[in-house]
N, C-alpha and C. Protein backbone atom coordinates (compact mmCIF):
# COMPACT_ATOMS: atom_id res chain seq x y z
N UNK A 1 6.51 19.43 -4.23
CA UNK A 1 5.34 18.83 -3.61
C UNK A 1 5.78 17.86 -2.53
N UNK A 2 5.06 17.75 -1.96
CA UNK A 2 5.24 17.15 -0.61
C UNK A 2 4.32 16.08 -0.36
N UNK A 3 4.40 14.97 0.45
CA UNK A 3 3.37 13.80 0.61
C UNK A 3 1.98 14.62 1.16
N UNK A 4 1.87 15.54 2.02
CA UNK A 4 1.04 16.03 3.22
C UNK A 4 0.22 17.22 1.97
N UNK A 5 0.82 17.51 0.68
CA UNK A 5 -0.06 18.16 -0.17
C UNK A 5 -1.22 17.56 -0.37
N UNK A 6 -1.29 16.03 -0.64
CA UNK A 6 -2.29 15.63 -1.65
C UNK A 6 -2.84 14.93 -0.78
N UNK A 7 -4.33 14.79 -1.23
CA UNK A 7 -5.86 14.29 -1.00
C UNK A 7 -5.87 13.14 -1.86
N UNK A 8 -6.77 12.47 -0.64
CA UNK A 8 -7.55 10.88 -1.73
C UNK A 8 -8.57 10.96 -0.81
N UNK A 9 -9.31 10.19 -1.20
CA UNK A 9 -10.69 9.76 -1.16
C UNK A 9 -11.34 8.78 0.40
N UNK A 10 -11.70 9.04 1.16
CA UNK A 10 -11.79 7.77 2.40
C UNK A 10 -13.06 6.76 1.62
N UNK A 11 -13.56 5.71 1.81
CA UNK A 11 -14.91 5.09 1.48
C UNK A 11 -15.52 5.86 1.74
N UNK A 12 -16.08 7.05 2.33
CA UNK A 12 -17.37 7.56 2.15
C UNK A 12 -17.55 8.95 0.40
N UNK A 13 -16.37 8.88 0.28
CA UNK A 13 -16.20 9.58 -0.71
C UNK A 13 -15.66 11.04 -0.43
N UNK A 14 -15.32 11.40 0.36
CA UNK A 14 -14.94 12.27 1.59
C UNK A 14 -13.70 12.71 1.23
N UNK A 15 -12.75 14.02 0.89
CA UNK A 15 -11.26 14.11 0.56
C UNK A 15 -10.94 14.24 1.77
N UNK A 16 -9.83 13.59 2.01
CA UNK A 16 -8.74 13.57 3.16
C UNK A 16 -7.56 13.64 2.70
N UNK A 17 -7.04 15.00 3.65
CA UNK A 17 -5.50 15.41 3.29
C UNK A 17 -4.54 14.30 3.83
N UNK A 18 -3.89 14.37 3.29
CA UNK A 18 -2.73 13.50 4.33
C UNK A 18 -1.91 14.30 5.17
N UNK A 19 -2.30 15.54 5.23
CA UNK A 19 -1.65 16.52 5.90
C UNK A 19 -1.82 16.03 7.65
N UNK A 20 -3.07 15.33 7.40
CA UNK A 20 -3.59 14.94 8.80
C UNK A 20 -2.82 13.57 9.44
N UNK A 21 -1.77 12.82 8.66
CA UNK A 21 -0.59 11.72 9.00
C UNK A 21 0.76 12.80 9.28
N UNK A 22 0.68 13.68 9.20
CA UNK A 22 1.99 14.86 9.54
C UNK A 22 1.98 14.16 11.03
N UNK A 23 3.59 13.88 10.95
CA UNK A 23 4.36 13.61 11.96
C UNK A 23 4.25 11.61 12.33
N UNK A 24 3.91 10.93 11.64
CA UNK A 24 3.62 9.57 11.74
C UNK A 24 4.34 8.61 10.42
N UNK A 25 4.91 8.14 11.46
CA UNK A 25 5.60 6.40 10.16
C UNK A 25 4.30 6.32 9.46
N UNK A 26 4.74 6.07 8.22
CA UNK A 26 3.45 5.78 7.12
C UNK A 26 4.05 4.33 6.59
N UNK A 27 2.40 3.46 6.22
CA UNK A 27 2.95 2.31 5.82
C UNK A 27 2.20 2.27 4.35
N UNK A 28 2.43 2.42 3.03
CA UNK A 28 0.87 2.64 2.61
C UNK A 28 1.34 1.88 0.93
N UNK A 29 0.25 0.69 1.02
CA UNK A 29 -0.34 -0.62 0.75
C UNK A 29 -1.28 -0.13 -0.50
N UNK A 30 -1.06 -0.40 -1.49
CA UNK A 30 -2.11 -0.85 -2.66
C UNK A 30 -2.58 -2.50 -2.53
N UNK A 31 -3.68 -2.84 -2.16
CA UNK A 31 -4.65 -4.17 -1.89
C UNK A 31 -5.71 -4.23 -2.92
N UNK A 32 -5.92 -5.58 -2.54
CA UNK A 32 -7.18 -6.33 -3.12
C UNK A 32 -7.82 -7.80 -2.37
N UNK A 33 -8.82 -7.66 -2.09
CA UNK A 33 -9.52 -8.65 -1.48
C UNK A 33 -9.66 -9.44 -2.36
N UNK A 34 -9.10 -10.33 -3.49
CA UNK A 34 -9.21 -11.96 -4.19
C UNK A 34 -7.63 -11.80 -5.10
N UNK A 35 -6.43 -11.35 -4.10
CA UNK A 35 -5.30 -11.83 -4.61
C UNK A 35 -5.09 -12.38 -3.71
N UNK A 36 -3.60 -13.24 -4.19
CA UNK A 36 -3.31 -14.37 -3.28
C UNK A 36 -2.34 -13.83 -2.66
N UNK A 37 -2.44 -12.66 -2.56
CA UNK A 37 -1.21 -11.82 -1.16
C UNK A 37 -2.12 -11.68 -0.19
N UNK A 38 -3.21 -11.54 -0.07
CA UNK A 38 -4.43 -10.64 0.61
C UNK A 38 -4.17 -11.40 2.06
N UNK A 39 -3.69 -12.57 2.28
CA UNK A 39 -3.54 -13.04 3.71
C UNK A 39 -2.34 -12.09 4.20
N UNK A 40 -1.75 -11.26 3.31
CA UNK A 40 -1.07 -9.98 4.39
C UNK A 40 -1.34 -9.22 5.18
N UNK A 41 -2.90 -9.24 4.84
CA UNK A 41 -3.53 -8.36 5.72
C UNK A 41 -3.37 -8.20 7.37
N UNK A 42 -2.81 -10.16 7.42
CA UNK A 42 -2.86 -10.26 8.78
C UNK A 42 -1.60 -9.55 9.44
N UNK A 43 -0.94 -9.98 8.72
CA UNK A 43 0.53 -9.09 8.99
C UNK A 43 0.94 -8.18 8.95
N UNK A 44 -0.20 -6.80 8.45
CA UNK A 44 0.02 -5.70 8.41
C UNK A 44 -1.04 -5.62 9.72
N UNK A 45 -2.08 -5.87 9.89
CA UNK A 45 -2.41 -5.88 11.37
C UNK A 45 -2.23 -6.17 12.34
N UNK A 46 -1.33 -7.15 12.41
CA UNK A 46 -0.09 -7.55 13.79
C UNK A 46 0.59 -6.34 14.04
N UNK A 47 1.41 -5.55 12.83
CA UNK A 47 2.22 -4.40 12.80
C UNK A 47 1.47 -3.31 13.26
N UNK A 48 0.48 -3.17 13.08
CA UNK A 48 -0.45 -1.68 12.96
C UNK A 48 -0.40 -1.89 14.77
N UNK A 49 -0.80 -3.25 15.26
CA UNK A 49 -1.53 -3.42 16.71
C UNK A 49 0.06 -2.85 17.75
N UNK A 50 0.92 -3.37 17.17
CA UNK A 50 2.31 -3.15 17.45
C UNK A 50 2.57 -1.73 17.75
N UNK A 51 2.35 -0.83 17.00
CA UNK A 51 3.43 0.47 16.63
C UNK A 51 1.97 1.92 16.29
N UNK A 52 1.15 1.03 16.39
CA UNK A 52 0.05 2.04 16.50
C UNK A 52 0.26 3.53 17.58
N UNK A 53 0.38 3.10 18.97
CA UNK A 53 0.57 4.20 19.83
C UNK A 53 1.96 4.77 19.81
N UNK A 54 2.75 4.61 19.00
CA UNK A 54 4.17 5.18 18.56
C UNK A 54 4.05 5.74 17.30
N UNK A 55 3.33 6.27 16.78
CA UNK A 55 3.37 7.00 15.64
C UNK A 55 3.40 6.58 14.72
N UNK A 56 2.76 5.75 14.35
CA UNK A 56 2.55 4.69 13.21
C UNK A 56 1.09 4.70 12.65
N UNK A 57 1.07 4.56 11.22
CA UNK A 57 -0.01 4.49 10.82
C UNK A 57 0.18 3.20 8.90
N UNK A 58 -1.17 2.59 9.19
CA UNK A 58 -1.33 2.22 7.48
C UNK A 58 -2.26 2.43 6.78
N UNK A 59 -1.74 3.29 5.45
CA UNK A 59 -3.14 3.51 4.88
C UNK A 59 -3.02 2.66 3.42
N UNK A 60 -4.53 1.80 3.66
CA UNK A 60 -4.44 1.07 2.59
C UNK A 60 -5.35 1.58 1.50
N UNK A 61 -5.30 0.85 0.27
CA UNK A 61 -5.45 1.62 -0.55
C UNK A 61 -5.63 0.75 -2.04
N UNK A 62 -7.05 -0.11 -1.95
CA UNK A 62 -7.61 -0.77 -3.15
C UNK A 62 -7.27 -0.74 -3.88
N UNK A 63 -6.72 -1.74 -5.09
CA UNK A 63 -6.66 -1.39 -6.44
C UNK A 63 -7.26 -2.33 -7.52
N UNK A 64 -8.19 -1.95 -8.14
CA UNK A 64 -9.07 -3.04 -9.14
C UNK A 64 -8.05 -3.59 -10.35
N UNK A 65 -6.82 -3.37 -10.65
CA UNK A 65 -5.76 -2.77 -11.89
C UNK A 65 -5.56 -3.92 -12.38
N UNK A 66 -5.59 -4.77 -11.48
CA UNK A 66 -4.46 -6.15 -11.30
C UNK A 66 -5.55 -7.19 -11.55
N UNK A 67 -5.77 -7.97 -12.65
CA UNK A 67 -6.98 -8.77 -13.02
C UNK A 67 -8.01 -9.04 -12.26
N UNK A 68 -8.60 -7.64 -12.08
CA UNK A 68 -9.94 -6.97 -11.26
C UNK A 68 -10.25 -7.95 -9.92
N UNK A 69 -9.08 -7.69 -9.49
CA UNK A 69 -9.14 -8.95 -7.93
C UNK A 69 -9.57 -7.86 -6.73
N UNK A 70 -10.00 -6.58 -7.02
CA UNK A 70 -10.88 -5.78 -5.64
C UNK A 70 -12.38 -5.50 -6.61
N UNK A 71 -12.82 -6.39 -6.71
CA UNK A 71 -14.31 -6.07 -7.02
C UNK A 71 -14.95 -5.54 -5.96
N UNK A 72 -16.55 -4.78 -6.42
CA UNK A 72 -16.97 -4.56 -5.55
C UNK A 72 -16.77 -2.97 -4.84
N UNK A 73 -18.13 -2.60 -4.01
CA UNK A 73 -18.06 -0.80 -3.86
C UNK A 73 -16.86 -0.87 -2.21
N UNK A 74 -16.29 0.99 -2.57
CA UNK A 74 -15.47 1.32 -1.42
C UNK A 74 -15.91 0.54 0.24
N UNK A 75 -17.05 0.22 0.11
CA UNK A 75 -18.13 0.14 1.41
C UNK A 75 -17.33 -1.27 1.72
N UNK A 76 -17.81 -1.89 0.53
CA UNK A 76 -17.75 -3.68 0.53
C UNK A 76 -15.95 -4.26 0.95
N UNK A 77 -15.61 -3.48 0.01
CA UNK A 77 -13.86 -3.67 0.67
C UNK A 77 -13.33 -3.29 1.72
N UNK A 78 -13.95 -2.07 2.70
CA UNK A 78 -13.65 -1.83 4.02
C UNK A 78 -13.86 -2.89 4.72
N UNK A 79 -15.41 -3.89 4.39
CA UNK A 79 -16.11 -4.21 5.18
C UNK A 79 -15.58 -5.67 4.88
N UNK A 80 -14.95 -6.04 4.33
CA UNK A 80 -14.16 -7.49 4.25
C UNK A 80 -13.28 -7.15 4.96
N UNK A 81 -12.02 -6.40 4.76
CA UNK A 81 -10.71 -6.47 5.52
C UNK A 81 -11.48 -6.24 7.17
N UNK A 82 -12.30 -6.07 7.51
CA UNK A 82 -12.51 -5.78 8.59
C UNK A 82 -13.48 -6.95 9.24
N UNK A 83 -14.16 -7.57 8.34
CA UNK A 83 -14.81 -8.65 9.03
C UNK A 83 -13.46 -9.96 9.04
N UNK A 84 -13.09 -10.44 7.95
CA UNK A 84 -12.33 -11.32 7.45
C UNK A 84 -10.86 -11.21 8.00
N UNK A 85 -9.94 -9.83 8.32
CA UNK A 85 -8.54 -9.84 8.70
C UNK A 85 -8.79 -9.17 10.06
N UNK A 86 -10.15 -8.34 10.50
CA UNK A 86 -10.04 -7.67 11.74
C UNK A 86 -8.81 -6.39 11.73
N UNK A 87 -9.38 -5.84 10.31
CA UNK A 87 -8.46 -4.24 10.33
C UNK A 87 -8.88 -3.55 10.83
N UNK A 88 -8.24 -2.87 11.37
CA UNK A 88 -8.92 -1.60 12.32
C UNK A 88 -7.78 -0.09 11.51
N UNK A 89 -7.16 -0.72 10.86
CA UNK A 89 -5.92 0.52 10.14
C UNK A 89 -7.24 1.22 9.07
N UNK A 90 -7.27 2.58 8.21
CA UNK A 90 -8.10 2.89 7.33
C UNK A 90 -7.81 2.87 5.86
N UNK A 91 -8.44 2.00 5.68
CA UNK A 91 -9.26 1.65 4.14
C UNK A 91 -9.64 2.59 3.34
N UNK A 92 -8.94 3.07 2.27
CA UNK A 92 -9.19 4.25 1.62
C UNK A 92 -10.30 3.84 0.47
N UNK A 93 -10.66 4.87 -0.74
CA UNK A 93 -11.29 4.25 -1.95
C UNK A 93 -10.46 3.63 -2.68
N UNK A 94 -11.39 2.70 -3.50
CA UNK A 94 -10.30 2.27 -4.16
C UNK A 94 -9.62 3.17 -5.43
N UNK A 95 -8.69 2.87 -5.78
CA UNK A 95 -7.79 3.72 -6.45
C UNK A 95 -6.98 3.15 -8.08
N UNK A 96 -6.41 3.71 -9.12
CA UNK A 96 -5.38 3.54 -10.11
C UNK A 96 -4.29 3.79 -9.49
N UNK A 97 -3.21 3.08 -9.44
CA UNK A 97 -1.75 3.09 -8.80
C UNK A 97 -0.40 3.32 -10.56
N UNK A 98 -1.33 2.99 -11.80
CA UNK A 98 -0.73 2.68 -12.66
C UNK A 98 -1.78 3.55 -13.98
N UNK A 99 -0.81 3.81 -14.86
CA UNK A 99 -1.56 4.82 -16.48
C UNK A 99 -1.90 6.06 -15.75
N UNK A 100 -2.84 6.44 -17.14
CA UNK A 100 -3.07 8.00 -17.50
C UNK A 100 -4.30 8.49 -16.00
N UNK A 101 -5.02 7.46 -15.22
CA UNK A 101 -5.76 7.74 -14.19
C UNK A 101 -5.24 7.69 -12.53
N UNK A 102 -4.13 7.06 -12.69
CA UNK A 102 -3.49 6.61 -11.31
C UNK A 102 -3.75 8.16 -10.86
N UNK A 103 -3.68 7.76 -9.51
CA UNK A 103 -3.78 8.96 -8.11
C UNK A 103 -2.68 9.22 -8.17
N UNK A 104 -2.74 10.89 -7.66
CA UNK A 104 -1.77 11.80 -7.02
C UNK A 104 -0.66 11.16 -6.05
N UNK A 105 -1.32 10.25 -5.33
CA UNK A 105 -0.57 9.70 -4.47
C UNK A 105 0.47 8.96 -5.58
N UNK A 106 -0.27 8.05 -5.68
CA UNK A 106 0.91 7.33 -6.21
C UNK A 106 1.91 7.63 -7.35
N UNK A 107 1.45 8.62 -8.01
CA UNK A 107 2.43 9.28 -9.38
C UNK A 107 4.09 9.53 -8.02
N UNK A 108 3.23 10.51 -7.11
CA UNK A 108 4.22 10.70 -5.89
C UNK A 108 4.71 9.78 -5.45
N UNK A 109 4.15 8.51 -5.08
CA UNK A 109 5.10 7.44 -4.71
C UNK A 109 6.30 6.56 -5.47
N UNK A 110 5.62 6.49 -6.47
CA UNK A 110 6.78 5.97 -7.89
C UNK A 110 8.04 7.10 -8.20
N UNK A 111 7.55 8.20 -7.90
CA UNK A 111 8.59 9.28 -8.58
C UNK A 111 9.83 9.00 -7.38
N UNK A 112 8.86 9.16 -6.08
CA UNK A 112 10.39 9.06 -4.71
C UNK A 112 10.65 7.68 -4.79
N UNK A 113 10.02 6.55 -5.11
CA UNK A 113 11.00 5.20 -4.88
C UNK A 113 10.31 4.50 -5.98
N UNK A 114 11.41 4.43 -7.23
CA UNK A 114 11.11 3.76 -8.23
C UNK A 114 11.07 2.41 -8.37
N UNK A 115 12.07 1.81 -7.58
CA UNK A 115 12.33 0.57 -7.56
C UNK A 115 11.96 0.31 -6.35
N UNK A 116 11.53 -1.01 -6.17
CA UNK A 116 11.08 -1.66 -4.86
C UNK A 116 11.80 -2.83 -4.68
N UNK A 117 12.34 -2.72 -2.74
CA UNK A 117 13.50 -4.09 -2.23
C UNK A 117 12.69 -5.16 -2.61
N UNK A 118 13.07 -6.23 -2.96
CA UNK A 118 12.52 -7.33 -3.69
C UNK A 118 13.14 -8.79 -2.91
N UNK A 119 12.56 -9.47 -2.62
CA UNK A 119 12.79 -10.64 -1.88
C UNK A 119 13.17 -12.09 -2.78
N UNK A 120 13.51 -12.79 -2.29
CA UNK A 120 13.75 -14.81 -3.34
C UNK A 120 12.21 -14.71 -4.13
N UNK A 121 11.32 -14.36 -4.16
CA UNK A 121 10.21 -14.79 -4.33
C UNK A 121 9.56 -13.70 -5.31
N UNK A 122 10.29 -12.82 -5.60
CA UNK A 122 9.82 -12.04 -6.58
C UNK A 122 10.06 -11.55 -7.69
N UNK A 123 10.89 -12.42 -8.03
CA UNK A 123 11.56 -12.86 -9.67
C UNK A 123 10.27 -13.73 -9.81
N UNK A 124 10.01 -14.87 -9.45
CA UNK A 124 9.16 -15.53 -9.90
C UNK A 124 8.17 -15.34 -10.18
N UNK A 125 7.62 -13.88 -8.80
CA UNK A 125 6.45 -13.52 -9.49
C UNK A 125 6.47 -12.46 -10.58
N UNK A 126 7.42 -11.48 -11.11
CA UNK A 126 7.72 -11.24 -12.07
C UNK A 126 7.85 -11.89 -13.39
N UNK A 127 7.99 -13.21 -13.26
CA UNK A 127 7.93 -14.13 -14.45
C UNK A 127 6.43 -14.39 -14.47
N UNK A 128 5.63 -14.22 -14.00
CA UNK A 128 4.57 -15.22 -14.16
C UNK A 128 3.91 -13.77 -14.75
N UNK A 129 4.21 -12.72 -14.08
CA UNK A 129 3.32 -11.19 -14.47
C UNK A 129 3.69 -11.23 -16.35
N UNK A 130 5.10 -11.12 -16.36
CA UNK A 130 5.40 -10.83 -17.66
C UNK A 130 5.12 -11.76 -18.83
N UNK A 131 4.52 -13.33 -18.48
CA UNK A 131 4.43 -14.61 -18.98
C UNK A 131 2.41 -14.16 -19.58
N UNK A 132 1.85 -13.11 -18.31
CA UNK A 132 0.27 -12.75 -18.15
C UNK A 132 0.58 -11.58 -19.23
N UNK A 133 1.70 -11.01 -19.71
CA UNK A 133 1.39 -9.63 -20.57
C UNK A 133 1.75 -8.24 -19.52
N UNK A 134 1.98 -8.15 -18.36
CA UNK A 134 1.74 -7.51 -17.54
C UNK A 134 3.41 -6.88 -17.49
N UNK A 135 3.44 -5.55 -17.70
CA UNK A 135 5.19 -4.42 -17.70
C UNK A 135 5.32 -4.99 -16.32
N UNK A 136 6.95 -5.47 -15.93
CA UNK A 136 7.17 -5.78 -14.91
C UNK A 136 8.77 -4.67 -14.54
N UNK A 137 9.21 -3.94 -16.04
CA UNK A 137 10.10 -2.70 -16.06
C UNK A 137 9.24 -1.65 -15.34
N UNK A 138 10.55 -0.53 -14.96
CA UNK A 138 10.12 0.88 -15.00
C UNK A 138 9.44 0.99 -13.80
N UNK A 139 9.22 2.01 -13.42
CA UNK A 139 8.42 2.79 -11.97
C UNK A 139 6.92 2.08 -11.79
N UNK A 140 6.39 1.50 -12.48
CA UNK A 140 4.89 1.10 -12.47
C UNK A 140 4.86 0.01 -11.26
N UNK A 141 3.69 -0.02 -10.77
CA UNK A 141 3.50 -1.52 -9.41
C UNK A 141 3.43 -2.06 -10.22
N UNK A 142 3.73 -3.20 -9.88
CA UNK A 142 4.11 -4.42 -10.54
C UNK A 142 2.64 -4.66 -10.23
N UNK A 143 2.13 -5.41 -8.89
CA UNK A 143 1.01 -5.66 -8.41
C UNK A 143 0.48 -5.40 -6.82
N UNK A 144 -0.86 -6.27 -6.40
CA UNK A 144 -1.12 -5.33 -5.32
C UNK A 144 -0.19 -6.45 -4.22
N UNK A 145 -0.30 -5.34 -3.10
CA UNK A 145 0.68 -5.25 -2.09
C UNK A 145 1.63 -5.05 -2.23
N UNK A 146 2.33 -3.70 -3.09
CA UNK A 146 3.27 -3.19 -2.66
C UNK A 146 3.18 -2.35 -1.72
N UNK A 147 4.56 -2.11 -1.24
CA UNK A 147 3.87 -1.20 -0.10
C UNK A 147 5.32 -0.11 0.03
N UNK A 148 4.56 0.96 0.50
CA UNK A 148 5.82 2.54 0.42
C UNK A 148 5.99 2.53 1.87
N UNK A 149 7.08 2.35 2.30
CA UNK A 149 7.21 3.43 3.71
C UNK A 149 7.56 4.31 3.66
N UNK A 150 7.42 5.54 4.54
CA UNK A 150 7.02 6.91 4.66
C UNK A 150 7.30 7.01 5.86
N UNK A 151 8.81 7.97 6.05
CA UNK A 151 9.16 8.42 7.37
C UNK A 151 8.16 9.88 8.18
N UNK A 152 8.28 10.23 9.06
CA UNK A 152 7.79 10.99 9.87
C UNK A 152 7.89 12.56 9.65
N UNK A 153 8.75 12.64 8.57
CA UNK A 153 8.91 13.93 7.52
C UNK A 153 8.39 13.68 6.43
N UNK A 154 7.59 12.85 6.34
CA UNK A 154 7.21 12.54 4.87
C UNK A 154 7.85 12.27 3.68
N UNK A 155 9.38 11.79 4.15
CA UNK A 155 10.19 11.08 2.69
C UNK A 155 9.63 9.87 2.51
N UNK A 156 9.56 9.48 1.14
CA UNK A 156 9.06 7.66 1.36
C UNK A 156 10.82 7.45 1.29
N UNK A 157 11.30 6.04 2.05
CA UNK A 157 12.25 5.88 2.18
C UNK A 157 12.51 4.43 1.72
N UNK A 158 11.75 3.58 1.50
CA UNK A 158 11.67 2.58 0.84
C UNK A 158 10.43 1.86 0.15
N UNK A 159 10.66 1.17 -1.03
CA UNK A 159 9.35 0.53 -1.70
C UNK A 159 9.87 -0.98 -1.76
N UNK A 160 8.72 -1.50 -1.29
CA UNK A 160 8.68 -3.29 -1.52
C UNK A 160 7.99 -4.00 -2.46
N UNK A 161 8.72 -4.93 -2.87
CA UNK A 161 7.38 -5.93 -3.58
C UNK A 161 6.19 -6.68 -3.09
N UNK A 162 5.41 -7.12 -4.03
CA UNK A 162 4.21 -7.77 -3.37
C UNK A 162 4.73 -8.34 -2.06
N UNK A 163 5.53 -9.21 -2.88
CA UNK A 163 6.31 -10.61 -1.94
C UNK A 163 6.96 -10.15 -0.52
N UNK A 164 7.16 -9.14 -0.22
CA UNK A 164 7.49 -9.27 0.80
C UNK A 164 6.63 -9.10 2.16
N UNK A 165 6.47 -10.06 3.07
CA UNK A 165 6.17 -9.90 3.87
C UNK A 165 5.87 -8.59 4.90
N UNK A 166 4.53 -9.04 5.45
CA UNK A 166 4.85 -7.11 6.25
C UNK A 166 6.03 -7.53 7.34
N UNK A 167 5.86 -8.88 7.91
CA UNK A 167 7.04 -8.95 9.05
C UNK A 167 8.64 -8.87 8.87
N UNK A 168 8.93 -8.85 7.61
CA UNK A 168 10.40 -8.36 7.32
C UNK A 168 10.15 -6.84 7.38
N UNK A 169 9.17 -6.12 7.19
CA UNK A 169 9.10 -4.64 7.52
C UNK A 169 9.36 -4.21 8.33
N UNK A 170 9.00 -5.27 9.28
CA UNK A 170 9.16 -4.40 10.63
C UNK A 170 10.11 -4.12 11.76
N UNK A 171 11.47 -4.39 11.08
CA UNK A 171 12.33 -3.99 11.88
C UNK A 171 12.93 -2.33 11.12
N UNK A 172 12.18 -2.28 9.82
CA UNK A 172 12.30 -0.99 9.52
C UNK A 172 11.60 0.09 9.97
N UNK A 173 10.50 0.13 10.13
CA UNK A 173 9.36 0.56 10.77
C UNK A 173 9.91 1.03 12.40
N UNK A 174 10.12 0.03 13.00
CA UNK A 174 10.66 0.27 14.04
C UNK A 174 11.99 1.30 14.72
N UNK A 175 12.71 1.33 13.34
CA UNK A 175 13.82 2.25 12.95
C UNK A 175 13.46 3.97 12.75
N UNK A 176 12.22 3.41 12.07
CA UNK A 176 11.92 4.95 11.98
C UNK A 176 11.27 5.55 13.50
N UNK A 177 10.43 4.83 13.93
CA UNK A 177 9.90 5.30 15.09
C UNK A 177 10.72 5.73 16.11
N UNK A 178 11.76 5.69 16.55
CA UNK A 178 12.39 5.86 17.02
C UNK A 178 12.93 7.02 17.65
């Protein structure tokens, strides 16, 4: 299987292949509008404004999983990141990234990059997850904003933690475009 096999959902409820990102850097983000990463948004939209006309794309991608911090319908979460961070990247439905319901996508994303590069700052938040009850072992997101990159053949080639910034991304990003 291949990234460009599988379908998810846009907010209108709509399947979209990803067949239709064939040939584009992929940046792709499990979010939530009331975690305290969510000011990444801005920084994944600095990047998007950046590398957009070079073959770049981010698809983000809700997740309620994480002590239900994306409340609220597919509509309502487009319509924050877009009033509130000024996204113009697309906002998928929201989604399971983790258990017996997680998306296609992401079973696929955990299987190609199990472990995610991890920054000073994400031990700690690993302590505080595992202190909440929350598996911080094994292939599972830890929490939202991790994020997969996805070269232009569709390998994911690296996974990050929450913690890391999108602007340390982007001299990878830039690598791939290339």
């Amino acid at each position: 299987m291949m990234i460009y096999d599988i379908k998810v959902k846009n907010v209108q409820g709509e399947e979209v292949s990803l067949e239709k990102y064939r040939g584009k850097v992929l940046l792709i983000v499990n979010t939530a509008s009331g975690c305290g990463f969510t000011p990444q948004y801005e920084g994944l939209q600095k990047i998007y404004d950046e590398n957009k006309d070079k073959g770049f794309e981010i698809l983000d991608f809700p997740c309620n999983q994480f002590f239900d911090q994306a409340p609220g319908s597919d509509e309502e979460l487009s319509s924050f990141c877009q009033v509130t961070y000024g996204t113009t990247f697309e906002t998928f439905a929201k989604i399971d990234v983790n258990g017996e319901n997680a998306s296609e996508l992401y079973k696929f994303l955990k299987k190609e990059a199990p472990q995610a590069e991890e920054d000073e700052a994400s031990e700690g938040l690993y302590n505080k997850l595992k202190e909440a009850g929350f598996t911080t072992e094994g292939d599972d997101i830890k929490w939202n904003f991790t994020k997969f990159l996805v070269d232009a053949e569709g390998n994911v080639v690296k996974r990050y933690a929450p913690t890391v910034e999108p602007s340390k991304i982007e001299a990878d990003i830039k690598a791939l475009l290339k």
